[in-house]
C-alpha atoms as a PDB file:
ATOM      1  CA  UNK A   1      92.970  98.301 123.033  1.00  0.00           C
ATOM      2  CA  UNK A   2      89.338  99.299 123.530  1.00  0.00           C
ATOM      3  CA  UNK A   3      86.848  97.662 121.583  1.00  0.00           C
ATOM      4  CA  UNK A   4      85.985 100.239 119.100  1.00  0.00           C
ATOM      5  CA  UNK A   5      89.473 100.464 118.221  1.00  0.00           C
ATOM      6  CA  UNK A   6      89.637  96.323 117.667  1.00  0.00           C
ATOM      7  CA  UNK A   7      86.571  96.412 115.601  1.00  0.00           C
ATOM      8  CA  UNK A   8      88.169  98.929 113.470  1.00  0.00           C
ATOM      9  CA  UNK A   9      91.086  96.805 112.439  1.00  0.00           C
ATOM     10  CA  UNK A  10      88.732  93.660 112.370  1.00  0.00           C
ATOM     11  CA  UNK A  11      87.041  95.142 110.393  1.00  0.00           C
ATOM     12  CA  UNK A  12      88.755  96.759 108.184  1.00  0.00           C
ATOM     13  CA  UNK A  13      91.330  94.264 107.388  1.00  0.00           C
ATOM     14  CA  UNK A  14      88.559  91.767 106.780  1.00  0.00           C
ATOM     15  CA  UNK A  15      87.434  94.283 104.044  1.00  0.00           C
ATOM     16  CA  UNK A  16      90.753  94.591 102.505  1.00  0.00           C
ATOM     17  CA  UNK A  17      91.768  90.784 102.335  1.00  0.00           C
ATOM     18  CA  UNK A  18      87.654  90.323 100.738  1.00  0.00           C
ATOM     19  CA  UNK A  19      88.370  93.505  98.355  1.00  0.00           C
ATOM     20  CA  UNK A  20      91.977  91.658  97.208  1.00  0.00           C
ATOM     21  CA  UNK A  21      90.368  88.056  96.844  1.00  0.00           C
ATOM     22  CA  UNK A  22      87.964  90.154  94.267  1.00  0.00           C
ATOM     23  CA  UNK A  23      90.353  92.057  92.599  1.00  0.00           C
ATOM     24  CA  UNK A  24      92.439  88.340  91.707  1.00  0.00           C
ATOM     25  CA  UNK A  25      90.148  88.031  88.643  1.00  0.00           C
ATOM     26  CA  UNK A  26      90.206  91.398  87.449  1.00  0.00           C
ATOM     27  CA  UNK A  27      93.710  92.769  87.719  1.00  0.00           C
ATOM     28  CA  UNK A  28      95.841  90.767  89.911  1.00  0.00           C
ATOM     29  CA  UNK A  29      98.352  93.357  90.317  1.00  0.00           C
ATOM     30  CA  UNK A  30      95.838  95.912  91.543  1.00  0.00           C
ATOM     31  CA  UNK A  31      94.707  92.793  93.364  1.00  0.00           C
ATOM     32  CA  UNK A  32      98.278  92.235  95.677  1.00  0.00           C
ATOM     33  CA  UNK A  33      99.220  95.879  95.739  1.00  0.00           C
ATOM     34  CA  UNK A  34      95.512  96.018  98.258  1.00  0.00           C
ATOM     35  CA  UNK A  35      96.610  92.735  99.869  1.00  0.00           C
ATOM     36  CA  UNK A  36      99.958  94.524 100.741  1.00  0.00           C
ATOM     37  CA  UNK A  37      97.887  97.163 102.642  1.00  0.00           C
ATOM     38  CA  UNK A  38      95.418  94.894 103.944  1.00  0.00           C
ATOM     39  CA  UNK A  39      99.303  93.288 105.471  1.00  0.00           C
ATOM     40  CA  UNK A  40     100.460  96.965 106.522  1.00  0.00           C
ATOM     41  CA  UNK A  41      96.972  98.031 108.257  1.00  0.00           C
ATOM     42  CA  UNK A  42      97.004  93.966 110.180  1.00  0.00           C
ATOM     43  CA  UNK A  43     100.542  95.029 111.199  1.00  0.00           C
ATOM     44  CA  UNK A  44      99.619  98.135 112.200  1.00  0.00           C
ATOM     45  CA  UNK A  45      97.145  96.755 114.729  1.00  0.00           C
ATOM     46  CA  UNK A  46      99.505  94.794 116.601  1.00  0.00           C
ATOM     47  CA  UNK A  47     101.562  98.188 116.774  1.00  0.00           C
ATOM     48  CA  UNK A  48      98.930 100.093 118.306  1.00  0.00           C
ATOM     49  CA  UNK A  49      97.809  97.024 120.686  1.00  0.00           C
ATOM     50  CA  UNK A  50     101.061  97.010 122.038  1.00  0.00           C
ATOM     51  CA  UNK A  51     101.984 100.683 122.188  1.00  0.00           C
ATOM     52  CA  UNK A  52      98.667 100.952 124.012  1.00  0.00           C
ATOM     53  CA  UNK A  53      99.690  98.006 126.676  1.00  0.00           C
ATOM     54  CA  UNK A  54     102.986  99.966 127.151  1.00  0.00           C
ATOM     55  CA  UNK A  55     101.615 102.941 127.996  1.00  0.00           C
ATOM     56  CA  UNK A  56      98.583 101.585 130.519  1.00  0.00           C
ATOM     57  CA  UNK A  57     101.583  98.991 131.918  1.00  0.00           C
ATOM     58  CA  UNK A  58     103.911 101.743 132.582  1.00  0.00           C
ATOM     59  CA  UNK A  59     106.257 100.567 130.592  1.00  0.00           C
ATOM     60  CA  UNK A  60     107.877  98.062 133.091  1.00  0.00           C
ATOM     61  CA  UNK A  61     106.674  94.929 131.363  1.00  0.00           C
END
């Protein structure tokens, strides 16, 4: 994964985890619906990383 892409999800999970730990005090349903995301775009990450590494390995590994 280049390191644009890796910033991305850095980043932007970072931002949805911070955005969540707000949201506890004002509506803590709105508040784990965002951490759920913040779960699904983390996830998501790994699946590209290693989608990536399949493709540059040739898919032998």
């Amino acid at each position: 994964m280049n390191k644009g892409l890796a910033l991305w999800f850095a980043v932007s999970s970072m931002a949805l985890v911070t955005l969540s730990a707000i949201l506890i005090n004002e509506s803590p349903l709105l508040a784990v619906g965002v951490f759920a995301v913040a779960t699904l775009n983390i996830g998501w990450g790994f699946v590209t990383k290693a989608r990536i590494q399949r493709k540059t390995s040739g898919g032998n590994a």
